[in-house]
C-alpha atoms as a PDB file:
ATOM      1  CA  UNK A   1     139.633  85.322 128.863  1.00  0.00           C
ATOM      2  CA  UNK A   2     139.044  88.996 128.300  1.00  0.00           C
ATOM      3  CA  UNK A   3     136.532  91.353 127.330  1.00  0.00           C
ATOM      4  CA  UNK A   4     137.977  91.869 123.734  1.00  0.00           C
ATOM      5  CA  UNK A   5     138.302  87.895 123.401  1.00  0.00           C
ATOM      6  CA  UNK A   6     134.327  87.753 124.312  1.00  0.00           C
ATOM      7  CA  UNK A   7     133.974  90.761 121.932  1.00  0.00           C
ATOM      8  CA  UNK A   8     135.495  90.104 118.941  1.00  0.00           C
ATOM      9  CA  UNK A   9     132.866  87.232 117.669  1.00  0.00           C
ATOM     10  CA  UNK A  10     129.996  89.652 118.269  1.00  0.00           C
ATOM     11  CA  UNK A  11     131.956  92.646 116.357  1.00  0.00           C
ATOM     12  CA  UNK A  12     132.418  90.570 113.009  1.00  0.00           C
ATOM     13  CA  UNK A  13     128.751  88.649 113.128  1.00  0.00           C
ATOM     14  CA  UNK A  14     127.754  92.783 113.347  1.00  0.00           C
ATOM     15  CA  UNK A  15     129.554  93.580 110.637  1.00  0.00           C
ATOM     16  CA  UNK A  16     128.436  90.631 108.039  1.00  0.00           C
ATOM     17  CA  UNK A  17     125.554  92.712 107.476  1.00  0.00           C
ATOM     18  CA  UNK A  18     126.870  96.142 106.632  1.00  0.00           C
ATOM     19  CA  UNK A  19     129.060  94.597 103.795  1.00  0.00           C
ATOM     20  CA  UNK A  20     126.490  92.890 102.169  1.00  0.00           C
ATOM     21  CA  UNK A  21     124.468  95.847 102.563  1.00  0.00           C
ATOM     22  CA  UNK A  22     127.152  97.677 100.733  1.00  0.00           C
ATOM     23  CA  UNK A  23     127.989  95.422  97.980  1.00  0.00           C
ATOM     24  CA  UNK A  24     123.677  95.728  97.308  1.00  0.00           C
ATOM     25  CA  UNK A  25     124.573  99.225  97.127  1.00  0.00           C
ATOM     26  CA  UNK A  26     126.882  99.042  94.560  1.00  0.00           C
ATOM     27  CA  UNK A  27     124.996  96.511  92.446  1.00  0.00           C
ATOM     28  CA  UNK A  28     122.297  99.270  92.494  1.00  0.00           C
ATOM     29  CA  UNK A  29     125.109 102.242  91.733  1.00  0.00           C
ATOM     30  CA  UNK A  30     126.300 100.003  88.612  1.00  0.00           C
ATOM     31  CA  UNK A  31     122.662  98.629  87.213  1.00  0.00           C
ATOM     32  CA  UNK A  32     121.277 102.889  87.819  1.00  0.00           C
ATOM     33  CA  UNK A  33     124.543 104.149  85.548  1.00  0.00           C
ATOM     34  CA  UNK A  34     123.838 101.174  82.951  1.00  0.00           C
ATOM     35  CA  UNK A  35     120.812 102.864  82.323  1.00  0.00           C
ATOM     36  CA  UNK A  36     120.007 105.228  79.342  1.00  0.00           C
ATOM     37  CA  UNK A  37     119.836 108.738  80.503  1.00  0.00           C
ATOM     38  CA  UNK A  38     115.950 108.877  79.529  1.00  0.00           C
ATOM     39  CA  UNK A  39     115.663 105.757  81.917  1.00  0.00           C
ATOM     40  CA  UNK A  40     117.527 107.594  84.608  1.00  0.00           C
ATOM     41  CA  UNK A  41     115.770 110.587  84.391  1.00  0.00           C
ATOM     42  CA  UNK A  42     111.751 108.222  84.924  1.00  0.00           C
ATOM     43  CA  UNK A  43     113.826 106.944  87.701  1.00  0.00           C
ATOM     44  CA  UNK A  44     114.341 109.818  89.335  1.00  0.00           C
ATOM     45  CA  UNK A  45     111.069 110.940  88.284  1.00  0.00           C
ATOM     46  CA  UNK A  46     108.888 108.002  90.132  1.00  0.00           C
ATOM     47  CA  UNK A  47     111.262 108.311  93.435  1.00  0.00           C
ATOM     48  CA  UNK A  48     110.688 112.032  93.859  1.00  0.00           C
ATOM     49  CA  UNK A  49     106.868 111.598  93.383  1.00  0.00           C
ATOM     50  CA  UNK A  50     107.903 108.813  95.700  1.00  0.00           C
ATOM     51  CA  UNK A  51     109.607 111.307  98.449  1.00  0.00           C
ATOM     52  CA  UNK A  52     113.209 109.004  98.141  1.00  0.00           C
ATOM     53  CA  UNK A  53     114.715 111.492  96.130  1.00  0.00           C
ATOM     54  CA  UNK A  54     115.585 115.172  96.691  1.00  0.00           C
ATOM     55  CA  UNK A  55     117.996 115.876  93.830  1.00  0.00           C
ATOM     56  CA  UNK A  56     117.595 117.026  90.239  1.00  0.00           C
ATOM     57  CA  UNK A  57     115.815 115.162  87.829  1.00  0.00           C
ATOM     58  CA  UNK A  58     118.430 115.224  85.069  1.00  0.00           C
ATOM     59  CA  UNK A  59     119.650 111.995  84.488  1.00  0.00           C
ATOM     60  CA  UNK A  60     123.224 112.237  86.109  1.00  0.00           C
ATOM     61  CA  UNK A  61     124.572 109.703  88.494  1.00  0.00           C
ATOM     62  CA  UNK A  62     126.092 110.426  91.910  1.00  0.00           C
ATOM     63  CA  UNK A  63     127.078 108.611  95.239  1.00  0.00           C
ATOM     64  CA  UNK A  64     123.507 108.755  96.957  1.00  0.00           C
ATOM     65  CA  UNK A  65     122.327 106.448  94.341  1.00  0.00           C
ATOM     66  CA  UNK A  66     122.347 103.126  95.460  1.00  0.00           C
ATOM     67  CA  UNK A  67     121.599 104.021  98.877  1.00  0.00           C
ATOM     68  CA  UNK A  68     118.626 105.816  97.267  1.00  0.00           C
ATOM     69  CA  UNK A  69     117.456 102.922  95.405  1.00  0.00           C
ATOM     70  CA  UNK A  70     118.095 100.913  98.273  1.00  0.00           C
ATOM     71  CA  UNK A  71     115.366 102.619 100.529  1.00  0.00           C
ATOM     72  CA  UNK A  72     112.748 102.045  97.365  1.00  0.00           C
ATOM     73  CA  UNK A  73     113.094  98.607  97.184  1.00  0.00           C
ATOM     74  CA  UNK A  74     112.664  98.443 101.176  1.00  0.00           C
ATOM     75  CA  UNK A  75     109.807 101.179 100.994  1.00  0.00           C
ATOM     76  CA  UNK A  76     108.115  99.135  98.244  1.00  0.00           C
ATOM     77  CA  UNK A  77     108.600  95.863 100.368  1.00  0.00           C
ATOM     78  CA  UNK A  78     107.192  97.735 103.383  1.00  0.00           C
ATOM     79  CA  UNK A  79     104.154  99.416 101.811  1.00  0.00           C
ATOM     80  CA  UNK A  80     102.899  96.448  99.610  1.00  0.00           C
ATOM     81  CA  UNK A  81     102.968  94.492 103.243  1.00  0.00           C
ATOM     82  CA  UNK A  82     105.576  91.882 102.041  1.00  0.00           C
ATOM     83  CA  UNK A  83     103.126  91.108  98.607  1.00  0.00           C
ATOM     84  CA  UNK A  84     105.691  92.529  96.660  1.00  0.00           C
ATOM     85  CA  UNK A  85     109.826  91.388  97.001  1.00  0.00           C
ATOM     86  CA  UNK A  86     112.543  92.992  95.112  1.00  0.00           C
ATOM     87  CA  UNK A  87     115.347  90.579  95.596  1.00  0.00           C
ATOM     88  CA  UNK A  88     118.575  92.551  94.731  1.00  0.00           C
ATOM     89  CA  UNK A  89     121.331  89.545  95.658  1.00  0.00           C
ATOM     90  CA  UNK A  90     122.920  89.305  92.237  1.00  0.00           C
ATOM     91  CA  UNK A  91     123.756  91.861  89.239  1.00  0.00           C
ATOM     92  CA  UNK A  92     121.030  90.896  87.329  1.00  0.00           C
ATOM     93  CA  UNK A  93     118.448  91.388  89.731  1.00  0.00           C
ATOM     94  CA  UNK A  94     119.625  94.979  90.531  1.00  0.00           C
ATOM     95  CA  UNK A  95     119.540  95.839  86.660  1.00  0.00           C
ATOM     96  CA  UNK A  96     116.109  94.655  86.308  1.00  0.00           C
ATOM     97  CA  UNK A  97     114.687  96.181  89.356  1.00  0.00           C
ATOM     98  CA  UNK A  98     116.574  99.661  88.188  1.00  0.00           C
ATOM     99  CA  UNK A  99     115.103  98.893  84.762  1.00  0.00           C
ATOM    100  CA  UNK A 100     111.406  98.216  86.074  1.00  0.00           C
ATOM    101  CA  UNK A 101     111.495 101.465  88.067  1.00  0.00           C
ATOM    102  CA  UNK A 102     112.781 103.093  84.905  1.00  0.00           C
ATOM    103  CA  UNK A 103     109.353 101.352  83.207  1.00  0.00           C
ATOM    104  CA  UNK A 104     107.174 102.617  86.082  1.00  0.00           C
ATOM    105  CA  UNK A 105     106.482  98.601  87.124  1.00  0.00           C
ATOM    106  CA  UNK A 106     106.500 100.137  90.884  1.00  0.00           C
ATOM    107  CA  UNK A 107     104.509 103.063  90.452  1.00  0.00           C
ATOM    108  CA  UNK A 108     101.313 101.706  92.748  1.00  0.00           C
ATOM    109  CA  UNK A 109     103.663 100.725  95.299  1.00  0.00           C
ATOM    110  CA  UNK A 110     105.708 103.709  95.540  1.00  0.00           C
ATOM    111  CA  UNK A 111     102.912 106.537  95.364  1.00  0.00           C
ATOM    112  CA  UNK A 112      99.384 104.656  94.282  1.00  0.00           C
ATOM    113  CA  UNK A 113      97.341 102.439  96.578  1.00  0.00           C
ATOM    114  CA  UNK A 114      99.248  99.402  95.412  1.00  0.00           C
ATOM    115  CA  UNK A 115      96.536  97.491  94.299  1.00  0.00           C
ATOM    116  CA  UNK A 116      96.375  99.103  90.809  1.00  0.00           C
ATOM    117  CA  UNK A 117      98.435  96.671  88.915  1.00  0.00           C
END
């Protein structure tokens, strides 16, 4: 047996996670464009209060966006000390979380104390 015959196994169980990572990220990409520009725009808004998002607040989609919203649903996780999941496994679940950020549902988690709502 060689090395690459021990190595393969490890090298797919390592990459399992990267593709669902990036088929979260383009749930996200698809529920953040199937918002109304208005909605994209709060979005943006609450994440750059937030410090996730460095771009300009106009409404427009681009590649960075899932990965964006992405690190907000693990920020949120991590600063509500696991109180508060955001389970983005299927379509609908990205929409709504895109939508509640777009409704300022996270606000408290992303930039309050978290224990205002």
């Amino acid at each position: 047996m060689d090395l690459r015959t021990l190595l393969l196994p490890a090298a797919l169980l390592a990459a399992t996670p990267l593709l669902a990572d990036e088929a979260t990220i383009a749930r996200l990409e698809a529920a953040f464009a199937a918002l109304t520009p208005e909605e994209r725009v709060a979005v943006q808004e609450e994440l750059e209060i937030a410090g996730l998002y460095v771009g300009p607040v106009d409404g427009s989609t681009g590649p960075g966006d899932g990965r964006t919203l992405e690190d907000a649903a693990t920020f949120i996780e991590e600063n509500s000390a696991g109180m508060v999941a955001v389970p983005l496994a299927t379509d609908e679940e990205a929409r709504a979380f895109a939508k509640s950020l777009a409704e300022r549902g996270y606000s408290s988690w992303l930039y309050g104390e978290g224990d205002e709502g």
